[in-house]
Protein backbone atom coordinates (compact mmCIF):
# COMPACT_ATOMS: atom_id res chain seq x y z
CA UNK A 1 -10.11 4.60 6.27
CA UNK A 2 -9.91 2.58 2.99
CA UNK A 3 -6.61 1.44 0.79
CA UNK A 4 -7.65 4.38 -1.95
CA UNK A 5 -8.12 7.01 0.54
CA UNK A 6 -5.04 6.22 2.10
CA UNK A 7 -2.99 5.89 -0.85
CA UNK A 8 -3.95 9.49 -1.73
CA UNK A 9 -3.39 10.77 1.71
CA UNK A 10 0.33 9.09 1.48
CA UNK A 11 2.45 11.70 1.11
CA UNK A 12 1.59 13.21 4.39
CA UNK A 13 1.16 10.09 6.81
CA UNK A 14 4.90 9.57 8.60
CA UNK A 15 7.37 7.07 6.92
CA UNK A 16 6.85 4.80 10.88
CA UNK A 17 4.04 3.71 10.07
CA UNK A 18 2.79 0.14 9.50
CA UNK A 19 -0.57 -0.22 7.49
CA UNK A 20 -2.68 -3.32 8.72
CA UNK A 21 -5.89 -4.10 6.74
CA UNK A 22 -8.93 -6.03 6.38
CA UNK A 23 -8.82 -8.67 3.29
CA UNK A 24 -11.85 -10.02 1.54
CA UNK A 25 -11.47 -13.61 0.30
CA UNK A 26 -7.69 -13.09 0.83
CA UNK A 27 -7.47 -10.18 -1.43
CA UNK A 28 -7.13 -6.50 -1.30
CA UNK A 29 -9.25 -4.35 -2.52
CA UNK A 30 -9.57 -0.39 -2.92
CA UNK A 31 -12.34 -0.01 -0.11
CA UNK A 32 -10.77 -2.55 2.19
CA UNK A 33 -10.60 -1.35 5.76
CA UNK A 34 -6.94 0.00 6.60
CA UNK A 35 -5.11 0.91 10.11
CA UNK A 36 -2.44 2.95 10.50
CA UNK A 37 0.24 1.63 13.46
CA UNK A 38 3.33 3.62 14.72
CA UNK A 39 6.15 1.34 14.96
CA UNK A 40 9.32 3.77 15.63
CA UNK A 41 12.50 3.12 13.42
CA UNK A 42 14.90 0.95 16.42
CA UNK A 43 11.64 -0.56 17.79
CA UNK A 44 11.99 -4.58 18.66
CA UNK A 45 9.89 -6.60 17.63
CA UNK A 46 6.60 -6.03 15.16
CA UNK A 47 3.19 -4.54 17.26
CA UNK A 48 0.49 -6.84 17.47
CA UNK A 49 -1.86 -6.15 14.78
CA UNK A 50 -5.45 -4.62 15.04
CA UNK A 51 -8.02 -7.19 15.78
CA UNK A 52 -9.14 -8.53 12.47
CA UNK A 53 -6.49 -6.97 10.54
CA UNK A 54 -3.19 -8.17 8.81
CA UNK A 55 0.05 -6.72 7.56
CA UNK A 56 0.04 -4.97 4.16
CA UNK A 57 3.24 -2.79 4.08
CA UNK A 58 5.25 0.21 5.78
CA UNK A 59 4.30 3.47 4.61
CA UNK A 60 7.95 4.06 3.42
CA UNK A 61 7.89 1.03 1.23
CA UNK A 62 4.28 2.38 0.00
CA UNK A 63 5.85 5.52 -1.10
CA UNK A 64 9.14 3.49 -2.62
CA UNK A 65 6.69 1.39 -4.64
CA UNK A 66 4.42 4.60 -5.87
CA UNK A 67 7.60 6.50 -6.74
CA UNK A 68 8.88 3.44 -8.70
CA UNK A 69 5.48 3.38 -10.24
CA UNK A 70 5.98 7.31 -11.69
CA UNK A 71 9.62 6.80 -12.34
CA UNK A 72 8.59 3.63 -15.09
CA UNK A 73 5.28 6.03 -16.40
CA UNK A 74 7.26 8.98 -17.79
CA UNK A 75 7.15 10.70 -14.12
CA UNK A 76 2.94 10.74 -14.73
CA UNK A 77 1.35 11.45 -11.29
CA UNK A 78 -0.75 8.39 -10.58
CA UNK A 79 -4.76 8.86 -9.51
CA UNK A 80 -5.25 7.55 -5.78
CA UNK A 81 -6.47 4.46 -7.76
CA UNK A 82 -3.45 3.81 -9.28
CA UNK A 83 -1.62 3.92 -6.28
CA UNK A 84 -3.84 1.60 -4.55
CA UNK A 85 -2.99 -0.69 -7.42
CA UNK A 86 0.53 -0.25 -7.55
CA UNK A 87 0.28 -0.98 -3.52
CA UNK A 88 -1.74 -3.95 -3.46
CA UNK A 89 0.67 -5.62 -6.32
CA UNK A 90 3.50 -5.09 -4.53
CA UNK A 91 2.10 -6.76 -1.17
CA UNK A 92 1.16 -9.49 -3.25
CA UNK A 93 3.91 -10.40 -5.19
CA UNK A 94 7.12 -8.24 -3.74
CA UNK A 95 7.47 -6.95 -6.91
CA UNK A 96 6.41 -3.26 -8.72
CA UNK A 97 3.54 -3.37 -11.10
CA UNK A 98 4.83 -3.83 -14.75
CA UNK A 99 3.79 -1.07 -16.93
CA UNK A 100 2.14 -3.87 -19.24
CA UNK A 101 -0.25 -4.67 -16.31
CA UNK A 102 -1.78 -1.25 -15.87
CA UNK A 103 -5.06 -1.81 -17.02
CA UNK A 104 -5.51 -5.81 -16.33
CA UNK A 105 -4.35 -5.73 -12.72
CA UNK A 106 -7.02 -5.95 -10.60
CA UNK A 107 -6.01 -5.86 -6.73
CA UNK A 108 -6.10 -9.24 -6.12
């Protein structure tokens, strides 16, 4: 599975999950190899990642940072694209994707 087809598959992957992924030259990119991990709510400790694979975000946060992305659009329904974007920001720099960035923001 890739970032984009994950990000429009989000609404029905569980809230305990962990994505793990596969960067290229330390960024993130649409068709970069994702995992999904179950990590229950009360677990201790974080899983071990996947072999080759580092931590992007929950899927709850993912679905935060999407909704946060609508809510500052009007309530427009972002394209599985968008979402990706939105996603890969936020990993990045802990912060939503300004509106001004839309267009220029590539997932680096």
């Amino acid at each position: 599975m890739t970032l984009l087809e994950l990000a429009t598959q989000l609404d029905d992957v569980s809230d305990e999950m962990t994505i793990y992924g596969q960067k290229r030259e330390s960024k993130w990119y649409p068709e970069s190899p994702v995992q999904l991990v179950h990590v229950p709510r009360y677990s201790e400790g974080d899983p071990a990642p996947p072999d080759g694979m580092t931590y992007l975000l929950e899927i709850s946060l993912c679905k935060q940072v999407v909704q946060a992305y609508i809510n500052h659009r009007g309530n427009k329904e972002p394209s599985g694209l968008e979402k990706a974007r939105a996603i890969a920001y936020y990993a990045k720099n802990d912060a939503y994707l300004p509106v001004d960035r839309d267009r220029t923001t590539s997932l680096r």
